[in-house]
C-alpha atoms as a PDB file:
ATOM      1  CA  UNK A   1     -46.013 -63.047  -5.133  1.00  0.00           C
ATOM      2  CA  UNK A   2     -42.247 -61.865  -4.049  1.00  0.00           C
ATOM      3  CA  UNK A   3     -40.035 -59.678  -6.066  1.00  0.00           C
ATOM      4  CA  UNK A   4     -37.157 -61.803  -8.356  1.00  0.00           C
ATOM      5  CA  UNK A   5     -34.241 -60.343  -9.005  1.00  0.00           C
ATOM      6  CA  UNK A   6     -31.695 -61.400 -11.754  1.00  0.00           C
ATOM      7  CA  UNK A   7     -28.576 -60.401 -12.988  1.00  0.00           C
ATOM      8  CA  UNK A   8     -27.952 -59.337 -16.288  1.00  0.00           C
ATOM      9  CA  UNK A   9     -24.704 -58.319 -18.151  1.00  0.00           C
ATOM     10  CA  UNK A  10     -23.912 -55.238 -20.029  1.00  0.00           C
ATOM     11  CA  UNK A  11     -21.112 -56.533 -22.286  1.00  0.00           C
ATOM     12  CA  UNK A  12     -18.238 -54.440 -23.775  1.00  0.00           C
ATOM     13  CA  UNK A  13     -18.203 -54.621 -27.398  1.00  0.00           C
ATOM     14  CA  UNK A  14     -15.139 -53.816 -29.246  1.00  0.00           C
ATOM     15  CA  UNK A  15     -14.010 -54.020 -33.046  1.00  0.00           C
ATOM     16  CA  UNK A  16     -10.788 -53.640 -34.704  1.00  0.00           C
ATOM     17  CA  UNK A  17     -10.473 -52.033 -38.234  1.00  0.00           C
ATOM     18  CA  UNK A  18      -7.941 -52.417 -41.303  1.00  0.00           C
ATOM     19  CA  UNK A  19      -6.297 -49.204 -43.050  1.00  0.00           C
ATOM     20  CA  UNK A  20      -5.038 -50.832 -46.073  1.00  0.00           C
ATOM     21  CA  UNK A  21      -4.121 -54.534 -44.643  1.00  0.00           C
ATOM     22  CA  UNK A  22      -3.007 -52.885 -41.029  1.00  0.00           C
ATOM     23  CA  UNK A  23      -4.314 -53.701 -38.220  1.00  0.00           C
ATOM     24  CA  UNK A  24      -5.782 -50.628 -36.331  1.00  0.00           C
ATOM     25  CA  UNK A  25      -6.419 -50.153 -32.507  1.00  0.00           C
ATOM     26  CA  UNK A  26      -9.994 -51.636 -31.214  1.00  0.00           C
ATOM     27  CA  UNK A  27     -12.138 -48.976 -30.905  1.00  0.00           C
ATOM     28  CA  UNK A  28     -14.734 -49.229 -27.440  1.00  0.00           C
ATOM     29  CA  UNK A  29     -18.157 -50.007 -29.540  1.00  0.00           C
ATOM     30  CA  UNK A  30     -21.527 -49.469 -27.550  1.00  0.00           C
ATOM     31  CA  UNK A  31     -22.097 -51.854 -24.476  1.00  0.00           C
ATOM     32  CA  UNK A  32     -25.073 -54.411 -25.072  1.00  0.00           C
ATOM     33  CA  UNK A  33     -27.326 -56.130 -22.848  1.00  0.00           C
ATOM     34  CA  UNK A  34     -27.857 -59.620 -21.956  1.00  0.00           C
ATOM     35  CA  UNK A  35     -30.365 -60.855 -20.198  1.00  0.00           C
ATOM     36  CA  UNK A  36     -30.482 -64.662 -18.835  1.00  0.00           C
ATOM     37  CA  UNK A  37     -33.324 -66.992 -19.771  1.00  0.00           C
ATOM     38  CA  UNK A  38     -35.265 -66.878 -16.909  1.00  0.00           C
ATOM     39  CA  UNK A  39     -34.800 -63.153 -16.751  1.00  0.00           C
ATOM     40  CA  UNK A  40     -36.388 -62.736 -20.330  1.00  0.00           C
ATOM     41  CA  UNK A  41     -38.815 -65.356 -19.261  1.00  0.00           C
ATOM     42  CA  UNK A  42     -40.327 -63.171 -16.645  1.00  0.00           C
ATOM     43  CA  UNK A  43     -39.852 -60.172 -18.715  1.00  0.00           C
ATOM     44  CA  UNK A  44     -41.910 -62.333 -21.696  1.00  0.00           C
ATOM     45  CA  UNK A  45     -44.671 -62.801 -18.925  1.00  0.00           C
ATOM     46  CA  UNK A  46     -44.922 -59.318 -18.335  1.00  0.00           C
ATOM     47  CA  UNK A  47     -44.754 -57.662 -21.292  1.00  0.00           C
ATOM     48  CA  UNK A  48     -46.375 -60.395 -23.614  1.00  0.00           C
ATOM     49  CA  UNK A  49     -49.774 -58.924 -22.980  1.00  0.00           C
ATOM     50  CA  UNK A  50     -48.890 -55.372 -23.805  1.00  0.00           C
ATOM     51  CA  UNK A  51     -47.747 -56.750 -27.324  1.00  0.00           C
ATOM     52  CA  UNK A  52     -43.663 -56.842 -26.514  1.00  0.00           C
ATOM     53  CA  UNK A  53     -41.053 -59.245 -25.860  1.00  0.00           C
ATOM     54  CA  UNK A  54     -37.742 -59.506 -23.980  1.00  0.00           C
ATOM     55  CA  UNK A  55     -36.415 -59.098 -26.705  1.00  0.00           C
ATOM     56  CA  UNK A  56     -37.483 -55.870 -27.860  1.00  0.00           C
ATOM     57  CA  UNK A  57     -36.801 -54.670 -24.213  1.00  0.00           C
ATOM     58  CA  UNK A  58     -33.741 -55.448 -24.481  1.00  0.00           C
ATOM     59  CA  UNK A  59     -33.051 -53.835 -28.239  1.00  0.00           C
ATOM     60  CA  UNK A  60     -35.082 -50.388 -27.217  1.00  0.00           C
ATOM     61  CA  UNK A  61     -32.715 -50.366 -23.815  1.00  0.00           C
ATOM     62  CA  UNK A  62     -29.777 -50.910 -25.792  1.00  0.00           C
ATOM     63  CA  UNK A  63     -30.658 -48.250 -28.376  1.00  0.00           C
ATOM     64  CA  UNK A  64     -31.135 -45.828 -25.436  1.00  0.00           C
ATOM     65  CA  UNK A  65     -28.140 -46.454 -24.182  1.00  0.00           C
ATOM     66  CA  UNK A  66     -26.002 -46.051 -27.337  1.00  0.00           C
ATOM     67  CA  UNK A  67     -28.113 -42.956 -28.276  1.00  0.00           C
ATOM     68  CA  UNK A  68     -27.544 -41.613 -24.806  1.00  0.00           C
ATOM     69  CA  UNK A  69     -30.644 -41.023 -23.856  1.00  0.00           C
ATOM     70  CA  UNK A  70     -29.668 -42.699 -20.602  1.00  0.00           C
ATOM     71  CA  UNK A  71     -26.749 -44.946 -18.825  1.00  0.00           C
ATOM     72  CA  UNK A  72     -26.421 -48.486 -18.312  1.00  0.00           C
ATOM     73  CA  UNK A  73     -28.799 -48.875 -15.498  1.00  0.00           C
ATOM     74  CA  UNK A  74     -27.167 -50.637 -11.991  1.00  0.00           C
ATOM     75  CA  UNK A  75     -31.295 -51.843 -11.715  1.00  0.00           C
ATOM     76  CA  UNK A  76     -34.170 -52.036 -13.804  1.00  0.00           C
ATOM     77  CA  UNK A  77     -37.796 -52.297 -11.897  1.00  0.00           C
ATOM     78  CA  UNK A  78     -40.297 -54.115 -13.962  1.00  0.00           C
ATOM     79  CA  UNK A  79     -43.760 -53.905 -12.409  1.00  0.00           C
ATOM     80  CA  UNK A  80     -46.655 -56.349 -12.702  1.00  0.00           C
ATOM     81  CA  UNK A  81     -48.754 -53.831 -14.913  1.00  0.00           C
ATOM     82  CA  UNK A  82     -49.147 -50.467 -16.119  1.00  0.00           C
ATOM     83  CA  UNK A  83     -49.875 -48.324 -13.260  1.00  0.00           C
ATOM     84  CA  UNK A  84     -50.698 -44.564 -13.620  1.00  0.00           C
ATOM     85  CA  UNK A  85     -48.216 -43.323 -11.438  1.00  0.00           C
ATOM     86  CA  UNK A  86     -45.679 -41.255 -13.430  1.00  0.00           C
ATOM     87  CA  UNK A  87     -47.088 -37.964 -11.367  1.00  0.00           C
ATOM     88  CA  UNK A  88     -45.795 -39.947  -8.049  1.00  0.00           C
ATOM     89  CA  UNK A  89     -42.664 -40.881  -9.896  1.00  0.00           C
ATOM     90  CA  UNK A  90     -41.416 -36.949 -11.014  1.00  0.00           C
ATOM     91  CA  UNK A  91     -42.482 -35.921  -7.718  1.00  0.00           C
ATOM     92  CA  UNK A  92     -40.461 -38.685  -5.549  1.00  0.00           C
ATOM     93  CA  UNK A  93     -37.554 -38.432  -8.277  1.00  0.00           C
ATOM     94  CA  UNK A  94     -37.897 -34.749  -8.038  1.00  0.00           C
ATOM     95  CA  UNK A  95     -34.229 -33.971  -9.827  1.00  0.00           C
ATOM     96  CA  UNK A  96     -33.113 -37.319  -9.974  1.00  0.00           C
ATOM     97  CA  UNK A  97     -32.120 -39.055 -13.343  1.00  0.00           C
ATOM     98  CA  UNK A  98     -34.880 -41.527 -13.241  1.00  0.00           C
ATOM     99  CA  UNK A  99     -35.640 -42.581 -16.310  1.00  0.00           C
ATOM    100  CA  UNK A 100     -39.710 -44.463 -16.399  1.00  0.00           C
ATOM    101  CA  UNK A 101     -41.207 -46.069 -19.423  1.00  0.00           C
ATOM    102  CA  UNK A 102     -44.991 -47.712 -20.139  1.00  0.00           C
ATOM    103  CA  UNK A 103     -45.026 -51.150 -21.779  1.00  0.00           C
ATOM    104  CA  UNK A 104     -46.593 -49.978 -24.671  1.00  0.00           C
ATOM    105  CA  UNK A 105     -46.195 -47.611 -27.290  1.00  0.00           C
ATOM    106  CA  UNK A 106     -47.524 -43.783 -26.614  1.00  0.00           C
ATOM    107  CA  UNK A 107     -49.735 -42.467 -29.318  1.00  0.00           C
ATOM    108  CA  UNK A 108     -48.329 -41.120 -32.383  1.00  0.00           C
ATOM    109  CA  UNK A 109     -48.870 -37.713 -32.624  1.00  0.00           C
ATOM    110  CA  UNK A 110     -48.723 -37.664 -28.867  1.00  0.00           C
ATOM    111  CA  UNK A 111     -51.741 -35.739 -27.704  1.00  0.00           C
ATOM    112  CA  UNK A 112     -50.957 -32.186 -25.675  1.00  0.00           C
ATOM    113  CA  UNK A 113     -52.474 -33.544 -22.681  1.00  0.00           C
ATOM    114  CA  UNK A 114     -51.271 -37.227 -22.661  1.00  0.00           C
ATOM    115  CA  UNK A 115     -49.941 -38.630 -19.446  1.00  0.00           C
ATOM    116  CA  UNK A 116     -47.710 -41.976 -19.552  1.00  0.00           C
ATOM    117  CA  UNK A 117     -48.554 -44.997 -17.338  1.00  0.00           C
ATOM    118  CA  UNK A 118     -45.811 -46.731 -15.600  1.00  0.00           C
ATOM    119  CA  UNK A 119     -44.345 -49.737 -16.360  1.00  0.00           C
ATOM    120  CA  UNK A 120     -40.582 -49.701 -15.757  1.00  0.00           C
ATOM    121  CA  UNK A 121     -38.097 -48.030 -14.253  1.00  0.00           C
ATOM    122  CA  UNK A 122     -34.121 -47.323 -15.015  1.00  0.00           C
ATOM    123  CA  UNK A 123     -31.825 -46.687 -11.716  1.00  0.00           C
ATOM    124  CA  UNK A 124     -28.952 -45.630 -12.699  1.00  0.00           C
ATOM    125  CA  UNK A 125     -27.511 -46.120  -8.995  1.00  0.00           C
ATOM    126  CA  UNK A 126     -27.824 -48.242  -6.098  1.00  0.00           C
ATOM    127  CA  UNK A 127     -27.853 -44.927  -3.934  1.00  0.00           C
ATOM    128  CA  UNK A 128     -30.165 -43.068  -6.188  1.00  0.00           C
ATOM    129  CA  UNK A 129     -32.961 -46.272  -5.032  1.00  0.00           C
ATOM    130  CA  UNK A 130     -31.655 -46.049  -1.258  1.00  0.00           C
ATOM    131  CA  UNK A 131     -32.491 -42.438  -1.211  1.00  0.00           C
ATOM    132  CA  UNK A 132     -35.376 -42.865  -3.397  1.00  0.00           C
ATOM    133  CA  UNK A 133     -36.785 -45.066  -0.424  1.00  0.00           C
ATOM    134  CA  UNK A 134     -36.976 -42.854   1.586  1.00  0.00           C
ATOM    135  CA  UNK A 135     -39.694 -41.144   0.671  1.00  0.00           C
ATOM    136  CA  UNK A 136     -42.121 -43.908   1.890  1.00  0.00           C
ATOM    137  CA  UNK A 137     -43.528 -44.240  -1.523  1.00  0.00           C
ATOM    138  CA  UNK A 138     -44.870 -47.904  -1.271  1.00  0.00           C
ATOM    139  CA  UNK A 139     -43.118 -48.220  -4.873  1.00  0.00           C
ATOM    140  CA  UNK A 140     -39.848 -47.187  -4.226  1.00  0.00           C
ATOM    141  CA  UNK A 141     -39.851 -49.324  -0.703  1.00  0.00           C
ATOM    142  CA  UNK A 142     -40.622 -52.134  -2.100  1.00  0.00           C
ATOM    143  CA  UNK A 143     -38.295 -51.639  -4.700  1.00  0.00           C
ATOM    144  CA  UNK A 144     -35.074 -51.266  -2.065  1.00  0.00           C
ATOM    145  CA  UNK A 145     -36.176 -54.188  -0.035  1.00  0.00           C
ATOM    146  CA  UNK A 146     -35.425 -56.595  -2.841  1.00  0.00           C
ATOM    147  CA  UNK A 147     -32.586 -55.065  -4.114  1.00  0.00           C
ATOM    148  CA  UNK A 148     -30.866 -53.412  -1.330  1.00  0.00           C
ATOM    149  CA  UNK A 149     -28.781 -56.422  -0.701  1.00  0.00           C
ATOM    150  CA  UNK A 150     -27.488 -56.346  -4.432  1.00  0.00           C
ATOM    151  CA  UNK A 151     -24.011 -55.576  -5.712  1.00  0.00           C
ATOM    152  CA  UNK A 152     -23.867 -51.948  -6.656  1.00  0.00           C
ATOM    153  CA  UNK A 153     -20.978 -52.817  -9.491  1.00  0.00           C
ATOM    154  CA  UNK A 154     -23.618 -55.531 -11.160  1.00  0.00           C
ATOM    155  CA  UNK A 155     -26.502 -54.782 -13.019  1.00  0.00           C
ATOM    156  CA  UNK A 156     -30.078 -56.195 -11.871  1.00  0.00           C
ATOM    157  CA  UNK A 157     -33.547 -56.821 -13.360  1.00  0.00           C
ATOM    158  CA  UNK A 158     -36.487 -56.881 -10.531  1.00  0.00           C
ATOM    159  CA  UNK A 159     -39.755 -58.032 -11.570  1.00  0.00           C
ATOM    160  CA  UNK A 160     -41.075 -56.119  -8.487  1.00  0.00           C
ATOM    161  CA  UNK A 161     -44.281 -58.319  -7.158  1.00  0.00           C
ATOM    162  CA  UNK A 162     -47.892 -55.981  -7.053  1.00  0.00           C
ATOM    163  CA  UNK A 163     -48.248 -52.673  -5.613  1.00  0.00           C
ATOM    164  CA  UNK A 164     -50.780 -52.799  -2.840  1.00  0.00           C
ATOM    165  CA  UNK A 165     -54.373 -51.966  -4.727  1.00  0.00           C
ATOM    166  CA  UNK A 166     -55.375 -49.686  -2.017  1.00  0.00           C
ATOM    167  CA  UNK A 167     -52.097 -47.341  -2.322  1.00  0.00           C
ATOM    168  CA  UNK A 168     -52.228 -47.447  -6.208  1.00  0.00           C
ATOM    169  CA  UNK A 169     -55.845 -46.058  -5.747  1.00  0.00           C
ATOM    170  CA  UNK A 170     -54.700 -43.293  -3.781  1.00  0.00           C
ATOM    171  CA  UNK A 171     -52.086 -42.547  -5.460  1.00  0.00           C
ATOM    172  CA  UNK A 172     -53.866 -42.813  -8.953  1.00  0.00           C
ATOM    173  CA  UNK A 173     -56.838 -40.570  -8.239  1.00  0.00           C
ATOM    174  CA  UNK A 174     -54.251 -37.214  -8.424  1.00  0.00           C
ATOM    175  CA  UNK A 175     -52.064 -38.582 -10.618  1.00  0.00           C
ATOM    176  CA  UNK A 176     -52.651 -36.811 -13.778  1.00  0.00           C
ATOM    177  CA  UNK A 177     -52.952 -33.347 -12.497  1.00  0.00           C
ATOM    178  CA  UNK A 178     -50.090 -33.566 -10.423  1.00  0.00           C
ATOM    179  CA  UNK A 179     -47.727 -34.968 -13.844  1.00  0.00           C
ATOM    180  CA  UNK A 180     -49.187 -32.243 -15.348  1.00  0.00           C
ATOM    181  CA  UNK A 181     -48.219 -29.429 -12.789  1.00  0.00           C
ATOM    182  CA  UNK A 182     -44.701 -31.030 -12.456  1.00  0.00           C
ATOM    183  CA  UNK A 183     -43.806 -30.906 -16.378  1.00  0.00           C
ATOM    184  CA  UNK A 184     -44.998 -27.384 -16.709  1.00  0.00           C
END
């Protein structure tokens, strides 16, 4: 199966107040996504199983953004699964703002030695991926080669197709130590 990309919008949402009957100036409001049917389509296909919707994607990613807890992303990499890769992730990111999320929910409390699966990914810059890619991670490759050729002023959703099984084992047997040794 090949990657599919889609645009998506981040629209500007403004509002204009009244001080007794006078019009005030619109005041910049937080940005909110939009994401095109067959965009929340694939996104329904992916996260359906993990109990979420495109919808709820798209109202935690908003709620992220106006909480700044990150930026509009330029891409967001959906992957076929959970993978337990965030160890690979923090050590390819390294300092990097790369913001990485499971599909579903982490345990509440979150246990001391808990390690997050990998399910998504926030890029804040079409650069940040380009140099990302070249760390020969089979993840971050594959995630360049269908978006490389994307506008870097647009914002993009890539359901990226599955990771070869035979890298993901590799990559998954050291995982959790090597999250753990990264976030201490």
């Amino acid at each position: 199966m090949q990657a599919k990309v889609y645009e998506f919008a981040m629209a500007e949402a403004w509002r204009r107040t009244f001080d007794d009957g006078i019009p005030q100036p619109y005041e910049r409001m937080d940005d909110m996504s939009h994401f095109p049917d067959d965009a929340c389509s694939a996104l329904d296909e992916r996260l359906t199983p993990y109990g979420s919707t495109a919808g709820q994607f798209g109202l935690r990613l908003d709620n992220d953004i106006r909480n700044h807890r990150m930026t509009a992303p330029w891409a967001i990499i959906v992957l076929d699964r959970e993978y337990r890769i965030a160890g690979h992730v923090l050590s390819i990111r390294q300092k990097a703002t790369l913001p990485f999320a499971p599909f579903t929910d982490p345990p509440i409390p979150i246990p001391k030695e808990f390690v997050p699966c990998v399910g998504v990914l926030f890029v804040a810059t079409k650069q940040l991926l380009h140099d990302l890619s070249r760390s020969q991670s089979e993840l971050f490759t594959r995630a360049w080669k269908a978006l490389c050729d994307c506008d870097s002023e647009r914002h993009w959703l890539c359901c990226l197709e599955s990771l070869p099984p035979e890298w993901v084992s590799e990559v998954e047997v050291n995982d959790e130590s090597l999250f753990r040794s990264l976030r201490s």
